[in-house]
N, C-alpha and C. Protein backbone atom coordinates (compact mmCIF):
# COMPACT_ATOMS: atom_id res chain seq x y z
N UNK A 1 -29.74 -22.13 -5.98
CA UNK A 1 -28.31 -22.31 -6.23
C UNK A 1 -27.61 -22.52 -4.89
N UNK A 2 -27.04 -23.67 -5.01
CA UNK A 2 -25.93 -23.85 -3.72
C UNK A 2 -24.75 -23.64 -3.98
N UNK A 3 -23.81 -22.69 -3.44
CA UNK A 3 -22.69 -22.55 -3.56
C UNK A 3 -21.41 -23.45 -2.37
N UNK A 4 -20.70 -24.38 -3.18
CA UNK A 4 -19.81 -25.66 -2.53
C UNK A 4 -18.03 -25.00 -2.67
N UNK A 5 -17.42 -24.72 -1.34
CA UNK A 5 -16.33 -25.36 -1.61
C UNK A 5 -15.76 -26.04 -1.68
N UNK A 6 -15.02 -26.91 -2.44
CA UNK A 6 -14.25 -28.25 -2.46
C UNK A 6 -12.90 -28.08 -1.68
N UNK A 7 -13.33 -29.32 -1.23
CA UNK A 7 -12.49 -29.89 -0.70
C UNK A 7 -11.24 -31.80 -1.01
N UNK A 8 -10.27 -31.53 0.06
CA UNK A 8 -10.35 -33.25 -0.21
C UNK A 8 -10.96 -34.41 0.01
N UNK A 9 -12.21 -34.62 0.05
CA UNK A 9 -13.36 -35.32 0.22
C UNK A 9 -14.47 -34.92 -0.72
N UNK A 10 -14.17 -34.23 -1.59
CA UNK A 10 -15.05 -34.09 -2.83
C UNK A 10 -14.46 -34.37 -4.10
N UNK A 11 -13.30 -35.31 -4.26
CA UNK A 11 -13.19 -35.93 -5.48
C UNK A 11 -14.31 -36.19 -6.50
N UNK A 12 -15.15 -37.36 -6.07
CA UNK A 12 -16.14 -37.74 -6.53
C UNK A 12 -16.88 -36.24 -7.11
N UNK A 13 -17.37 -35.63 -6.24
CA UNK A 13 -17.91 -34.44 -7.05
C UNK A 13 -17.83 -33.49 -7.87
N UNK A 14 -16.05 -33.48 -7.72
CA UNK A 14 -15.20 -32.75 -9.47
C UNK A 14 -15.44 -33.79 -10.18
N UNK A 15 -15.09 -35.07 -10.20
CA UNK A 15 -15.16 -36.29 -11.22
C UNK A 15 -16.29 -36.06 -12.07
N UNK A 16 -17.44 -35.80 -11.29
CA UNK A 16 -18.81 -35.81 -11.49
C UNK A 16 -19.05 -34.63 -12.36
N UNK A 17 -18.39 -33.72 -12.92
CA UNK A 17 -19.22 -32.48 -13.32
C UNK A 17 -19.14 -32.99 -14.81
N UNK A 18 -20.53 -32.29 -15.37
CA UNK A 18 -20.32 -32.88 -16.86
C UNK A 18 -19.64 -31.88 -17.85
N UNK A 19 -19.39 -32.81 -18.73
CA UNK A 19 -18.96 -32.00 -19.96
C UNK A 19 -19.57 -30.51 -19.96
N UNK A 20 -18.54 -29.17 -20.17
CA UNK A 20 -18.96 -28.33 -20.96
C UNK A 20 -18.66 -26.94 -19.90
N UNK A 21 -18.69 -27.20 -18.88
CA UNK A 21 -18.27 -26.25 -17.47
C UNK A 21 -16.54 -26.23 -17.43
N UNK A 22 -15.53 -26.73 -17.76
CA UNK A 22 -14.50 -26.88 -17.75
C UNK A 22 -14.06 -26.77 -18.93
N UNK A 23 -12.77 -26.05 -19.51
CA UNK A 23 -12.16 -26.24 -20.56
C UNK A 23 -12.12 -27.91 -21.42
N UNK A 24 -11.37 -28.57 -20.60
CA UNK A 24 -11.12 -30.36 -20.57
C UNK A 24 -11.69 -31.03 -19.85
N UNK A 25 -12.17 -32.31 -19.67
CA UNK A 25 -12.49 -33.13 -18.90
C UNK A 25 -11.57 -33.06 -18.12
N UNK A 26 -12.06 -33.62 -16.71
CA UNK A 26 -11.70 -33.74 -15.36
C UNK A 26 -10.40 -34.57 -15.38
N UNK A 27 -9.42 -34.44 -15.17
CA UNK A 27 -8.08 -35.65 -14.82
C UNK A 27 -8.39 -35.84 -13.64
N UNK A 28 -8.65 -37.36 -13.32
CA UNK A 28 -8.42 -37.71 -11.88
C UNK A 28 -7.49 -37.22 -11.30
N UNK A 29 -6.48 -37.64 -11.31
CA UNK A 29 -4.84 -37.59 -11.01
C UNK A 29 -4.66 -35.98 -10.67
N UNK A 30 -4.98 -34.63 -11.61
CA UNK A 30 -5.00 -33.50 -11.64
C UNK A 30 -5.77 -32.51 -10.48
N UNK A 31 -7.07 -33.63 -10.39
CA UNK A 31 -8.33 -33.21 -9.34
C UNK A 31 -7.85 -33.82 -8.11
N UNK A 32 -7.30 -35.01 -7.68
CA UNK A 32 -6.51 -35.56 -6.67
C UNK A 32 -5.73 -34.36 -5.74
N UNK A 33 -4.53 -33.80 -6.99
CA UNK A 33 -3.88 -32.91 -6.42
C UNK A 33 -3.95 -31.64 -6.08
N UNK A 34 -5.24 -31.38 -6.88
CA UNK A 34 -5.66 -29.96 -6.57
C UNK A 34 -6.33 -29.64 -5.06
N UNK A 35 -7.24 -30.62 -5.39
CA UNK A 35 -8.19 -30.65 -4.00
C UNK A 35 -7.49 -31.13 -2.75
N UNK A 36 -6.44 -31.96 -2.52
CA UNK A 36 -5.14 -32.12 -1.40
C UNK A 36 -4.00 -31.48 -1.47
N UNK A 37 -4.26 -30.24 -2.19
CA UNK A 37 -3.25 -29.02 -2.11
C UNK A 37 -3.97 -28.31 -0.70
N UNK A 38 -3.27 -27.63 0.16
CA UNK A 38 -3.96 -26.62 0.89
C UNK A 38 -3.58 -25.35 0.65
N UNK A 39 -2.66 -24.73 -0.72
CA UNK A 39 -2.43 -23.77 -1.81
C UNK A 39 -3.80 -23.71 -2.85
N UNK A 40 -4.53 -24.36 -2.95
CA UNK A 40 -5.63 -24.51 -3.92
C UNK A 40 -6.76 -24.20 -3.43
N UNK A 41 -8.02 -23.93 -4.15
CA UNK A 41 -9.45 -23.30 -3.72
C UNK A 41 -10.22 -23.70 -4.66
N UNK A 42 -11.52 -24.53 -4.99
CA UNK A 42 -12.25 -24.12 -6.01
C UNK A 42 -13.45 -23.99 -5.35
N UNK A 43 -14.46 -23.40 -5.96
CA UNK A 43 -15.94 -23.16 -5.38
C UNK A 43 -17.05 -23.64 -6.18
N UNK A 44 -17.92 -24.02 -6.37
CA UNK A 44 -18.52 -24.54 -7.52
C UNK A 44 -20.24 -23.88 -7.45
N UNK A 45 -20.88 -23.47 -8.01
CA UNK A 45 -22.28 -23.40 -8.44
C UNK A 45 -23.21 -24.56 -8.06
N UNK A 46 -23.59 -24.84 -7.47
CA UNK A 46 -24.66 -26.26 -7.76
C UNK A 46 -26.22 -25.64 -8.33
N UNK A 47 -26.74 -26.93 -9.15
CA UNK A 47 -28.11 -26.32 -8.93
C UNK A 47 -28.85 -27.96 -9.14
N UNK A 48 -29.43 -28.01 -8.13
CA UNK A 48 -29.85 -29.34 -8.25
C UNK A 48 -28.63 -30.22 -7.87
N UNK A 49 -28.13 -31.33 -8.58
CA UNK A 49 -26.98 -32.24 -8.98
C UNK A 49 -26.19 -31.76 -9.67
N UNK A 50 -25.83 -30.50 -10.62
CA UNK A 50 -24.92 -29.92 -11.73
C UNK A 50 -24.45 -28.76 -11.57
N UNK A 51 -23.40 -28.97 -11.73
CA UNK A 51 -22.00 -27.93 -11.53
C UNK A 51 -22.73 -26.80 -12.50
N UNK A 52 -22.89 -25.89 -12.38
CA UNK A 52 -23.31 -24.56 -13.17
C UNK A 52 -22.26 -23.63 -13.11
N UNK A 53 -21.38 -23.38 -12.58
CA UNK A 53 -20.22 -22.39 -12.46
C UNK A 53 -19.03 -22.93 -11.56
N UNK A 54 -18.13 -21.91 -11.82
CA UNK A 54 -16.95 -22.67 -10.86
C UNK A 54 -16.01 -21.46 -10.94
N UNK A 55 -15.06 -20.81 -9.59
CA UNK A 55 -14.04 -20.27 -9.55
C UNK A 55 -12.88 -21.33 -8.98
N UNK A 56 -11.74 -21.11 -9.37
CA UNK A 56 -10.39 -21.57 -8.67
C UNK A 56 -9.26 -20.91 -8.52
N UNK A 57 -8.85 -20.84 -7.47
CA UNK A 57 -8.00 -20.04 -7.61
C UNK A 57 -6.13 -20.61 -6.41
N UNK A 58 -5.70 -19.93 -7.04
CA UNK A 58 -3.62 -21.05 -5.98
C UNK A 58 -3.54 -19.45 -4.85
N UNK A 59 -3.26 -19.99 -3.67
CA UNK A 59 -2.74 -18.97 -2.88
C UNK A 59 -1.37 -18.70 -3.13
N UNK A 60 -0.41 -17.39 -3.25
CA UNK A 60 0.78 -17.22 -3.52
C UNK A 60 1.15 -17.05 -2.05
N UNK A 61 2.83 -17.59 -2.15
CA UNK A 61 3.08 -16.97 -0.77
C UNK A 61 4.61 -16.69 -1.27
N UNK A 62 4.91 -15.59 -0.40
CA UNK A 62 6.01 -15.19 -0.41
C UNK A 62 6.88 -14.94 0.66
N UNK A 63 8.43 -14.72 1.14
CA UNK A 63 8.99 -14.79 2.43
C UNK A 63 8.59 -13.36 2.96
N UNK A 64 8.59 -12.33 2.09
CA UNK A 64 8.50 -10.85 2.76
C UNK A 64 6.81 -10.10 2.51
N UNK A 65 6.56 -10.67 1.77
CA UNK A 65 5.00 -10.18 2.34
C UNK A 65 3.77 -11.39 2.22
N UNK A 66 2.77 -10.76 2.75
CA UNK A 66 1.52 -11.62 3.26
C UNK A 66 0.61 -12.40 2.12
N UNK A 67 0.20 -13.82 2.25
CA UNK A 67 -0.43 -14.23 1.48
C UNK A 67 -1.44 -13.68 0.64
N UNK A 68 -1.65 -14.22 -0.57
CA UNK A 68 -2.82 -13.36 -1.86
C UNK A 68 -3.09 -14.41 -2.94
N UNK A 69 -4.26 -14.49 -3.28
CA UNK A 69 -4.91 -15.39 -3.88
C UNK A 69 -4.61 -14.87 -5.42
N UNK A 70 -4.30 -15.77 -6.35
CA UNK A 70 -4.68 -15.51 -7.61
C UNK A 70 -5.28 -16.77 -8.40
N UNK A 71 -6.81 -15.47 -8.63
CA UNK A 71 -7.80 -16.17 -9.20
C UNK A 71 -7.46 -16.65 -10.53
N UNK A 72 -7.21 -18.68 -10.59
CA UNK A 72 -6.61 -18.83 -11.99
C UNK A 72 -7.92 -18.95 -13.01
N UNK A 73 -9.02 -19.39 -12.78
CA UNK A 73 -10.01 -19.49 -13.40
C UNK A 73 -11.77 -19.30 -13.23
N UNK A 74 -12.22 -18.33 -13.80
CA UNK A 74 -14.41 -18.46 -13.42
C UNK A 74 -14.43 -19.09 -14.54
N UNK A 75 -15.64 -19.81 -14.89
CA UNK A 75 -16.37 -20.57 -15.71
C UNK A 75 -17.83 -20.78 -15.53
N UNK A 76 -18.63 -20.49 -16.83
CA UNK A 76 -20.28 -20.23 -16.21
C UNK A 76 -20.80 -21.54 -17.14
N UNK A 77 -21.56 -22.40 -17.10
CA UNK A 77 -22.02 -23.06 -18.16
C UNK A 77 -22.96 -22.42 -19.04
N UNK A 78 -22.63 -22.76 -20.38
CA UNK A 78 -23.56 -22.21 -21.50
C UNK A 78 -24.99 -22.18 -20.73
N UNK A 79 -26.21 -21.17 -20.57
CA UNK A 79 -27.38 -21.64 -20.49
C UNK A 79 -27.55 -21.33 -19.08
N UNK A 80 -26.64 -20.67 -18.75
CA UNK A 80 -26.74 -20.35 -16.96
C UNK A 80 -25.91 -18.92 -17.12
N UNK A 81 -25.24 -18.39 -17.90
CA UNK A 81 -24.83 -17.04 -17.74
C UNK A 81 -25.41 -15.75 -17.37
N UNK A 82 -25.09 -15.06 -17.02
CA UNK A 82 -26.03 -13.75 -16.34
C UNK A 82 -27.23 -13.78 -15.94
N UNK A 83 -26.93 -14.92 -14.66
CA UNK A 83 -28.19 -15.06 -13.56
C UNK A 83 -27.51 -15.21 -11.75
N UNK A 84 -26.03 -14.51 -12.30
CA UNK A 84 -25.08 -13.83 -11.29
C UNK A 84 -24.62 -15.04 -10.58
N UNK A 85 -24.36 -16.44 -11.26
CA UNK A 85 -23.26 -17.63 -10.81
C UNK A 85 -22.36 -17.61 -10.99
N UNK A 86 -21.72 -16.62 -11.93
CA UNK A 86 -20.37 -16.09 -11.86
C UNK A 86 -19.83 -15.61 -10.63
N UNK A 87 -20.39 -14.26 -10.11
CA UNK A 87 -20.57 -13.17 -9.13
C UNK A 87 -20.37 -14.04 -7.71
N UNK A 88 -21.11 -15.31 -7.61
CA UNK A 88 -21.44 -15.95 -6.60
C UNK A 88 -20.21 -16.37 -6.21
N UNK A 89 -19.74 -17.05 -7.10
CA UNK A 89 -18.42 -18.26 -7.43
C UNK A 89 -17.30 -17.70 -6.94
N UNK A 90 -17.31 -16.00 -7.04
CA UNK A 90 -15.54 -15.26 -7.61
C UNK A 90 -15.79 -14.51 -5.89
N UNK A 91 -17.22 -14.13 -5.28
CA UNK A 91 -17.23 -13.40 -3.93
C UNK A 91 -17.04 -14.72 -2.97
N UNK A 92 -17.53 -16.09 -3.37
CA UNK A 92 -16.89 -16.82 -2.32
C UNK A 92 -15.81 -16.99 -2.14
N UNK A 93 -15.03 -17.20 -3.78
CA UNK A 93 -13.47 -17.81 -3.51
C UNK A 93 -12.79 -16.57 -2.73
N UNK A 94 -13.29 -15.23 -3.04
CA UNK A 94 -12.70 -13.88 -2.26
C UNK A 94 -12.65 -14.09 -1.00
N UNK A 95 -13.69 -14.55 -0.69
CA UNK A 95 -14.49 -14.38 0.98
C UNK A 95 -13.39 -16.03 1.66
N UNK A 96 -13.13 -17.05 0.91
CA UNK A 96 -12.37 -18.14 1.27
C UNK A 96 -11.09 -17.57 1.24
N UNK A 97 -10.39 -16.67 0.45
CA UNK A 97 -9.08 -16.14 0.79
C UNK A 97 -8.62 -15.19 1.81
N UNK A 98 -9.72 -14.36 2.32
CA UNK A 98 -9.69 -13.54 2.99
C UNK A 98 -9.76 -14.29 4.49
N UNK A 99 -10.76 -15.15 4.89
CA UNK A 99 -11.03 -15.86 5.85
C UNK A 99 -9.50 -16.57 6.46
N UNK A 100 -8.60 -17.02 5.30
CA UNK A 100 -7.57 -17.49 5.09
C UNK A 100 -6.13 -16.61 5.14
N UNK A 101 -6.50 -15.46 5.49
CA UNK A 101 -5.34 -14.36 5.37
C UNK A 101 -4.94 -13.74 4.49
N UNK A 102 -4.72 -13.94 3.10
CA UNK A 102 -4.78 -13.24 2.05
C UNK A 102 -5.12 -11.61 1.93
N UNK A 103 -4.07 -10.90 1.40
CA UNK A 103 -4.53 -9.70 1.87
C UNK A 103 -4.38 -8.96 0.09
N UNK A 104 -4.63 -9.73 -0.41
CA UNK A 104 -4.77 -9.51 -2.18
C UNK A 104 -4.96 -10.55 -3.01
N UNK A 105 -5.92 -10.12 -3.50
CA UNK A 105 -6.43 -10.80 -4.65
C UNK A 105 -6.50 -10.23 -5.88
N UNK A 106 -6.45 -11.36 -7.30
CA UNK A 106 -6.26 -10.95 -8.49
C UNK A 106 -6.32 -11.49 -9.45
N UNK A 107 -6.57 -11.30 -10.58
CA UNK A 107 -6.70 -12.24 -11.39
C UNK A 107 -5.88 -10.68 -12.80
N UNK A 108 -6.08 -12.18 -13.93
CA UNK A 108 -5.44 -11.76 -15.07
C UNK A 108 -6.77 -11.59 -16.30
N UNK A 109 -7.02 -10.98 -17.33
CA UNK A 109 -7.89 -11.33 -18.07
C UNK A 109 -7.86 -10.96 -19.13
N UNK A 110 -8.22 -11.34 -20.38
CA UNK A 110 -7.74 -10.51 -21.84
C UNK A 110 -8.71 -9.00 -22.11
N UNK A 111 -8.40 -8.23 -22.74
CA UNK A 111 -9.25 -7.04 -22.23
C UNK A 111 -10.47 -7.07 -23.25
N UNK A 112 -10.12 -7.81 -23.90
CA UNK A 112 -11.85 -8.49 -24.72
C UNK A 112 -12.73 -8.86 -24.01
N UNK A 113 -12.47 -9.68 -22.72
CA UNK A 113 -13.46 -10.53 -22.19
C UNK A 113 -14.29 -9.89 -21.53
N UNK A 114 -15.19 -9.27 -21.83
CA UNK A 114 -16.34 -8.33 -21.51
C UNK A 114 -17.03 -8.66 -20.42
N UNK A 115 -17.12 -9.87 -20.29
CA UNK A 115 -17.96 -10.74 -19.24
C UNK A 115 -17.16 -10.47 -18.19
N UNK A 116 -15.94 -10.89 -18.08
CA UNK A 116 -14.77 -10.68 -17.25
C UNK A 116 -14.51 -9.59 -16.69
N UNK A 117 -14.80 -8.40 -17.42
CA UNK A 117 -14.19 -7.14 -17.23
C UNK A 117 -15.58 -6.61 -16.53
N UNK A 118 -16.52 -6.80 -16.96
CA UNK A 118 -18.02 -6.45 -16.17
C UNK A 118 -17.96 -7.01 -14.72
N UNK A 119 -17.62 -8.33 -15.10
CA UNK A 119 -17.97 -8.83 -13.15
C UNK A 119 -17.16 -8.07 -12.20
N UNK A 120 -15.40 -7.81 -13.21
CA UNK A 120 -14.78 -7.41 -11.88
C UNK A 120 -15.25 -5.66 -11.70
N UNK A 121 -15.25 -5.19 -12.58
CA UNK A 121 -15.75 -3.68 -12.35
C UNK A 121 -17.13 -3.93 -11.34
N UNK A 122 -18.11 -4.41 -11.85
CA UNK A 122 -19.55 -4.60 -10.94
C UNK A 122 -19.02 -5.09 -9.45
N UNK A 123 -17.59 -5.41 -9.15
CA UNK A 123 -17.08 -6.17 -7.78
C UNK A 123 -16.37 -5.03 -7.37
N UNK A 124 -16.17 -3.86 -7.93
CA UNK A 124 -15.55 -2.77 -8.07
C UNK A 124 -14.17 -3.35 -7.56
N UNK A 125 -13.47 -3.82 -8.45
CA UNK A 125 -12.08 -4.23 -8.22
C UNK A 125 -11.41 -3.16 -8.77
N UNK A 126 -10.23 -3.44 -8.81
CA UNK A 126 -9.20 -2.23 -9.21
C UNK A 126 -9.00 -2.43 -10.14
N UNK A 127 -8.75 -1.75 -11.46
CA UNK A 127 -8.10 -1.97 -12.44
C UNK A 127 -6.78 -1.71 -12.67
N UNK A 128 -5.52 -2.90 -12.82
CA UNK A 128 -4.46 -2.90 -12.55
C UNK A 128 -3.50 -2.80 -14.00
N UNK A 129 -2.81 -1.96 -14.14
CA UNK A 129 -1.93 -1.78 -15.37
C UNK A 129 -0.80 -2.97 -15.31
N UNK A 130 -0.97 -4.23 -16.25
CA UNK A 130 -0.42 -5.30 -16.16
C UNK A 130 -0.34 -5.36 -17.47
N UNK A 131 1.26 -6.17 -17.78
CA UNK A 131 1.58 -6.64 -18.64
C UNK A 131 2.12 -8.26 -18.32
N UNK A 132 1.15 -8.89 -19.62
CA UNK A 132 1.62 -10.56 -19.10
C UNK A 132 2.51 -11.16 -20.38
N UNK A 133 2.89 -12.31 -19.98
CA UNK A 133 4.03 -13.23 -20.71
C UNK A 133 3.82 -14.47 -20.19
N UNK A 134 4.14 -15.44 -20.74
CA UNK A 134 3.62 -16.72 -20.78
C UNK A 134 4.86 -17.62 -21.46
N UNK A 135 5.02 -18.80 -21.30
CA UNK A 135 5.22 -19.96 -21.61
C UNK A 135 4.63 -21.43 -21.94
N UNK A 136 4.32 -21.70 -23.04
CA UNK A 136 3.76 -23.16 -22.64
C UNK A 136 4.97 -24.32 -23.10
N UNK A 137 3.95 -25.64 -23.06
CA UNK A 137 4.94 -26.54 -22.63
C UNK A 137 6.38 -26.91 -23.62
N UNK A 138 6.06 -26.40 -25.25
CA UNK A 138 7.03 -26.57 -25.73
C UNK A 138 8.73 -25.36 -25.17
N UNK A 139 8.15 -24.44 -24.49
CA UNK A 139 9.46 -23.55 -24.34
C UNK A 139 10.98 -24.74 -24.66
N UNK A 140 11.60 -23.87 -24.63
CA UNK A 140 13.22 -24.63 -24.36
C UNK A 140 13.71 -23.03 -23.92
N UNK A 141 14.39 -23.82 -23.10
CA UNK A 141 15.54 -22.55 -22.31
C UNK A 141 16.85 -22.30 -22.88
């Protein structure tokens, strides 16, 4: 397993991942801007030629305190789960935020997601008393 961070010179290689590692297919246009954000991070799994896992995550910044990563997404491909390409994916993007100044990291997760809730406990993360809320695109204000 090779573990890749992307960059803006790896278009071609988000383009490239196949079906089934990602919620949706790849938007050019979407992958353009992600990867020429320098707010953005993704890390990817390789094995061979194929994307096997992937973390991403947006750096927050704020005027009064210090940068912190929040992890927006892991993803394992069917058929590659618990052979620790998750684990790999979520300690690099850590290890890329930290390198980067970030002095917190975090993510959100439903408390079903067992998989989710295992990696970060096994990462011995904190468990944070959060309540979330959301919007999607139909809102009206």
């Amino acid at each position: 397993m090779e573990i890749k961070a992307l960059g803006p010179g790896d278009l071609g290689l988000l383009l490239g991942v196949e079906p089934g590692l990602f919620d949706h297919a790849v938007d050019p246009g979407q992958a353009r801007a992600f990867l020429d954000s320098t707010l953005h991070e993704i890390v990817l799994a390789l094995e061979g030629e194929q994307a096997v896992a992937f973390a991403s995550g947006t750096v927050l910044l704020h005027p009064d305190k210090p940068p912190a990563l929040f992890v927006n997404e892991l993803g394992t491909r069917e058929g590659h789960r618990r052979r620790g390409h998750g684990r790999a994916v979520l300690r690099a993007l850590i290890d890329r935020a930290r390198a980067r100044g970030c002095m917190g990291v975090w993510l959100g997760t439903e408390a079903d997601n067992a998989a989710m809730v295992a990696l970060c406990r096994g990462l011995r993360a904190e468990e944070l008393p959060f309540l979330g809320f959301g919007w999607d695109g139909a809102f009206q204000p």
